[in-house]
Protein backbone atom coordinates (compact mmCIF):
# COMPACT_ATOMS: atom_id res chain seq x y z
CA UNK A 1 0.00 0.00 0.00
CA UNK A 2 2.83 2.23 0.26
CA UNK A 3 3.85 5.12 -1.01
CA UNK A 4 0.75 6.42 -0.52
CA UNK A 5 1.34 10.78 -1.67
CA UNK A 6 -0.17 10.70 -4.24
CA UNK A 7 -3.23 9.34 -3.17
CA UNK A 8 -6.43 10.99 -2.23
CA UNK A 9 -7.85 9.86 1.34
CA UNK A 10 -10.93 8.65 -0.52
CA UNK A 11 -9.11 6.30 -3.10
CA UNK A 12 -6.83 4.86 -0.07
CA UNK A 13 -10.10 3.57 1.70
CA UNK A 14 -11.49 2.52 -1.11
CA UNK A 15 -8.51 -0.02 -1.83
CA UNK A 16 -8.08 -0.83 2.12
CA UNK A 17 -12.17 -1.72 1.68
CA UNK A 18 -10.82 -4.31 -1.47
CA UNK A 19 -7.95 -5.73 0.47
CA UNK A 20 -10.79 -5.99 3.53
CA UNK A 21 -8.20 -4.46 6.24
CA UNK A 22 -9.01 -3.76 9.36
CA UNK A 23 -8.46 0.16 9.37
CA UNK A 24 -10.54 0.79 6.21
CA UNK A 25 -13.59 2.12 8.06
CA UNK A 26 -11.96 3.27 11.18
CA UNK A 27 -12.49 7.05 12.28
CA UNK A 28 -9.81 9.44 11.47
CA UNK A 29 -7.40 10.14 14.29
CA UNK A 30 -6.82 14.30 14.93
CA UNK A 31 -5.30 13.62 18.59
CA UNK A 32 -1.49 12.38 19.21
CA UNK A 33 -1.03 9.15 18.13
CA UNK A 34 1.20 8.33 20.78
CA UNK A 35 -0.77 8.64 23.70
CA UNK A 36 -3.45 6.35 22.94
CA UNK A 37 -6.62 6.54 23.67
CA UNK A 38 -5.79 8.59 26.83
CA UNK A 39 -7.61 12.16 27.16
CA UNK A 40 -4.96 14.42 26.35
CA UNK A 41 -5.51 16.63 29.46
CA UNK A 42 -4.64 13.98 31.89
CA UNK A 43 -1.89 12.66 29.20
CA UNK A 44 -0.28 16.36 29.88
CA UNK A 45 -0.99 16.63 33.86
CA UNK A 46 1.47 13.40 33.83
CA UNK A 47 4.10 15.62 33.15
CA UNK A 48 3.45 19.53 33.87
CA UNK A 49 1.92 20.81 36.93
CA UNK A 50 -1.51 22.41 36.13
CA UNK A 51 -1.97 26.32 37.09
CA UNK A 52 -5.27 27.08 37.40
CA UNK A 53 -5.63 30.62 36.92
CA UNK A 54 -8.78 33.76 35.87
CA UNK A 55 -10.68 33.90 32.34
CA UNK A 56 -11.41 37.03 31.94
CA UNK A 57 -12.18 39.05 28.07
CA UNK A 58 -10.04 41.15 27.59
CA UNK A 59 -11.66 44.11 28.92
CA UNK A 60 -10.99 42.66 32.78
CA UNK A 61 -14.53 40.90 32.89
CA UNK A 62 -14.02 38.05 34.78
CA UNK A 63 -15.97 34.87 33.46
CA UNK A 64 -14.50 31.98 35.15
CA UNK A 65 -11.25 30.09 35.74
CA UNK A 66 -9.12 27.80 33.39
CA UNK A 67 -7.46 24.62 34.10
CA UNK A 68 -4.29 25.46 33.04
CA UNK A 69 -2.86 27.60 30.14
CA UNK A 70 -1.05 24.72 28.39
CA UNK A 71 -4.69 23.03 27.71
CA UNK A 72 -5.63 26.05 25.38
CA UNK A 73 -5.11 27.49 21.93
CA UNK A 74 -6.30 30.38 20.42
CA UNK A 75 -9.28 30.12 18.40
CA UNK A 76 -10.95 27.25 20.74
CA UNK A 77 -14.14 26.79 21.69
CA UNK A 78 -14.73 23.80 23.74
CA UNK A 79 -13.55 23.49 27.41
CA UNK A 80 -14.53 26.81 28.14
CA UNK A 81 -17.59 26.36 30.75
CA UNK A 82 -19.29 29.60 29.53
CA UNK A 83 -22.84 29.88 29.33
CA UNK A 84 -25.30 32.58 29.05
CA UNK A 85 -27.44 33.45 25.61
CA UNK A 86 -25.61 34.78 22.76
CA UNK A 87 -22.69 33.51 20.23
CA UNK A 88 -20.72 30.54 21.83
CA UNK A 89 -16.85 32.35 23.37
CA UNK A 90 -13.86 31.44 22.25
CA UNK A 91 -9.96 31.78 23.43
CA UNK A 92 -8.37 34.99 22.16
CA UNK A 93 -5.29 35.28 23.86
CA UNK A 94 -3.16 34.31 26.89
CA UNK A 95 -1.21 36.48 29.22
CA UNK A 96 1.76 33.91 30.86
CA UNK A 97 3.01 36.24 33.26
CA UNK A 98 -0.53 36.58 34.87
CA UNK A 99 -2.04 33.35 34.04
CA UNK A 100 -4.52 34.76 32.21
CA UNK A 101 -6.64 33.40 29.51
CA UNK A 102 -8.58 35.62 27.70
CA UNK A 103 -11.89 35.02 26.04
CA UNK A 104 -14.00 36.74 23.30
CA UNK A 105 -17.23 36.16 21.99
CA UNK A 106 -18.40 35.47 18.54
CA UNK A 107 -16.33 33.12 16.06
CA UNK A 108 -14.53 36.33 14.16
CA UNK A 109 -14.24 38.40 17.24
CA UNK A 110 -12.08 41.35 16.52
CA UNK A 111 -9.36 40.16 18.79
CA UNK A 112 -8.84 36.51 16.53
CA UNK A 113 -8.05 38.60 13.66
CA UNK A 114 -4.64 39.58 12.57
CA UNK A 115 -3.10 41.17 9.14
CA UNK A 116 0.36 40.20 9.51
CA UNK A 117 3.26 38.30 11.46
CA UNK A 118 6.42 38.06 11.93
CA UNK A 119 8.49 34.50 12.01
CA UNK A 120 11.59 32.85 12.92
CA UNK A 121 13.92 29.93 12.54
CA UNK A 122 13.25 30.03 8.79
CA UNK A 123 13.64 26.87 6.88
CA UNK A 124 14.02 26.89 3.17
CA UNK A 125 13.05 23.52 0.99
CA UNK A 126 15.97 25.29 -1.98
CA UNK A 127 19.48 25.24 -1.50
CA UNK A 128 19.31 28.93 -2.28
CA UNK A 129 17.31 30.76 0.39
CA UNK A 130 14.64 33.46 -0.42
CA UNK A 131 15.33 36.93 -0.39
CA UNK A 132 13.36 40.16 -0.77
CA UNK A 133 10.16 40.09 -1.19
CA UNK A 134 7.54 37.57 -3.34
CA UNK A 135 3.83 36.13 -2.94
CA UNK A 136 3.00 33.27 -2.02
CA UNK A 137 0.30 30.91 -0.12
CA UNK A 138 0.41 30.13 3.30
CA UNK A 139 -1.14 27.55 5.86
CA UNK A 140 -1.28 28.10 9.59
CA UNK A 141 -2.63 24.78 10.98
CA UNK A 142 -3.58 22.05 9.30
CA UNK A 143 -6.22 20.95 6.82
CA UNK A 144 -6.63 25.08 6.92
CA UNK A 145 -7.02 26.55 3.22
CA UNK A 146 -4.54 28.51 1.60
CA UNK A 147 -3.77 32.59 2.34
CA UNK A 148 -2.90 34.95 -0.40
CA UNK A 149 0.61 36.12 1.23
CA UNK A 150 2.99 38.32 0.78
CA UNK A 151 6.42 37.60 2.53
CA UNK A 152 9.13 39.56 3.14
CA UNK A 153 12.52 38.19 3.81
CA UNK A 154 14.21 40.91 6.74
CA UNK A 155 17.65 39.21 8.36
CA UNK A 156 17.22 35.74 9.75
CA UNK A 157 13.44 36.64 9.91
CA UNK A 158 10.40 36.87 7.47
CA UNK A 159 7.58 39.31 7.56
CA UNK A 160 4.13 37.69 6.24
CA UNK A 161 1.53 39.68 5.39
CA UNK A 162 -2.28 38.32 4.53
CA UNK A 163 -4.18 39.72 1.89
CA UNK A 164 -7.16 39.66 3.90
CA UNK A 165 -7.25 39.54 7.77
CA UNK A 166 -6.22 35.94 8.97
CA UNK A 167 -8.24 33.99 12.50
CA UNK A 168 -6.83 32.28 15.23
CA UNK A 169 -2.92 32.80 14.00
CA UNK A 170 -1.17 31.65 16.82
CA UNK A 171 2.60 32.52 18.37
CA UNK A 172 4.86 29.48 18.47
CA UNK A 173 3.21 27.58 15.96
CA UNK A 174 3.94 27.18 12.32
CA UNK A 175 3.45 29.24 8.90
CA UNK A 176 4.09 27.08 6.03
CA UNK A 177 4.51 28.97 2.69
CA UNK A 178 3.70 27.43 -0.80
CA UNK A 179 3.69 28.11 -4.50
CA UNK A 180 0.96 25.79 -6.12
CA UNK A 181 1.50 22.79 -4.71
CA UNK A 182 5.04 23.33 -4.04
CA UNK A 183 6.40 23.65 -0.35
CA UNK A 184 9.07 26.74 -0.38
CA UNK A 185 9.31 26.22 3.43
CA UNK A 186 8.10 27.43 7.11
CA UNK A 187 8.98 29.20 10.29
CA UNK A 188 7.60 29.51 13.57
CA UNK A 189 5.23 32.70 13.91
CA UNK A 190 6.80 34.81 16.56
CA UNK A 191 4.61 37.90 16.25
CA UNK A 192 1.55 38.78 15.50
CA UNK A 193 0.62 42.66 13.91
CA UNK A 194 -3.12 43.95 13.33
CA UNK A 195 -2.88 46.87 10.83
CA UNK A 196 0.51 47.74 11.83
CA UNK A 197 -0.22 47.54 15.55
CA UNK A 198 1.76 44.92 17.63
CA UNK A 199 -0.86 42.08 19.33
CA UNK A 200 -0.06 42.07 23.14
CA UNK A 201 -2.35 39.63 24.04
CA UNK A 202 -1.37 36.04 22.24
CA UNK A 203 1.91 35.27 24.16
């Protein structure tokens, strides 16, 4: 069955269905395979010490406490524990120093968006780095669809800017930039900017 790359998902279970295996009608997996069938919040409080700490948006309204900063992202909804009537909330940002989450609510809150970033520990796919400036595509998480980019290459750092405000980017993950189909390489997003202004609240 292997390679499988070029392959659509569809086609793959079709011919597992054929060759009757076991996995050709089993759920796909979005957790870490390596864990199991654990819940990943216990998997983590294994290994680092849960601080509970104030959910608040991020005008100072306090709406409840979170488990633990480590067992959020931005852009989530579930976990949360907020009721009330209205759209459901989701995680905006995080403050580390305070151990603060910070909520919002509505799925494009204001505070998801962002217009630009700024990334480090640039990897190239060429043997010949990029420099100046180019468009591009770019991904931010996975299975996300491509962003009209346009990247510019400052030092050992690149400066991405969306075409059209961008949700849920978050610091310390990765941007992935591509031409067609074509990988021309990623870098984890250190900053994030909202039209021009540096975002305080994501780190």
């Amino acid at each position: 069955m292997f390679p499988l790359g070029a392959i659509e998902k569809p086609e793959v279970r079709r011919r597992a269905e054929e060759a009757a295996l076991a996995t050709a009608k089993k759920k796909d997996s979005t957790g870490i395979c390596f864990i199991g069938e654990r819940n990943f919040k216990d998997f983590l409080s294994e290994y680092l010490p849960a601080q509970p700490g104030k959910m608040t948006t991020l005008e100072g309204e306090v709406m409840g406490q979170h488990d633990g900063l480590m067992y959020y992202t931005i852009g989530q909804r579930q976990g949360l524990g907020i009721g009330g009537e209205g759209e459901p909330w989701f995680v905006v940002g995080k403050d580390v120093a305070s151990n603060t989450l910070y909520v919002g609510q509505g799925f494009d809150h204001p505070a998801l968006l962002s217009t630009a970033l700024i990334a480090n520990k640039v990897s190239w796919t060429s043997k010949t780095p990029k420099t100046g400036s180019f468009e591009c595509t770019a991904k931010f998480r996975y299975r996300q669809t491509d962003v009209a980019v346009t990247v510019d290459v400052i030092g050992d750092e690149i400066k991405v800017t969306f075409k059209e405000p961008a949700r849920a980017v978050t610091p310390g993950q990765s941007v992935v930039l591509y031409d067609g189909e074509e990988c021309l390489g990623g870098a984890t997003i250190d900053r994030l900017y909202r039209e021009g202004e540096l975002i305080t609240y994501v780190g």
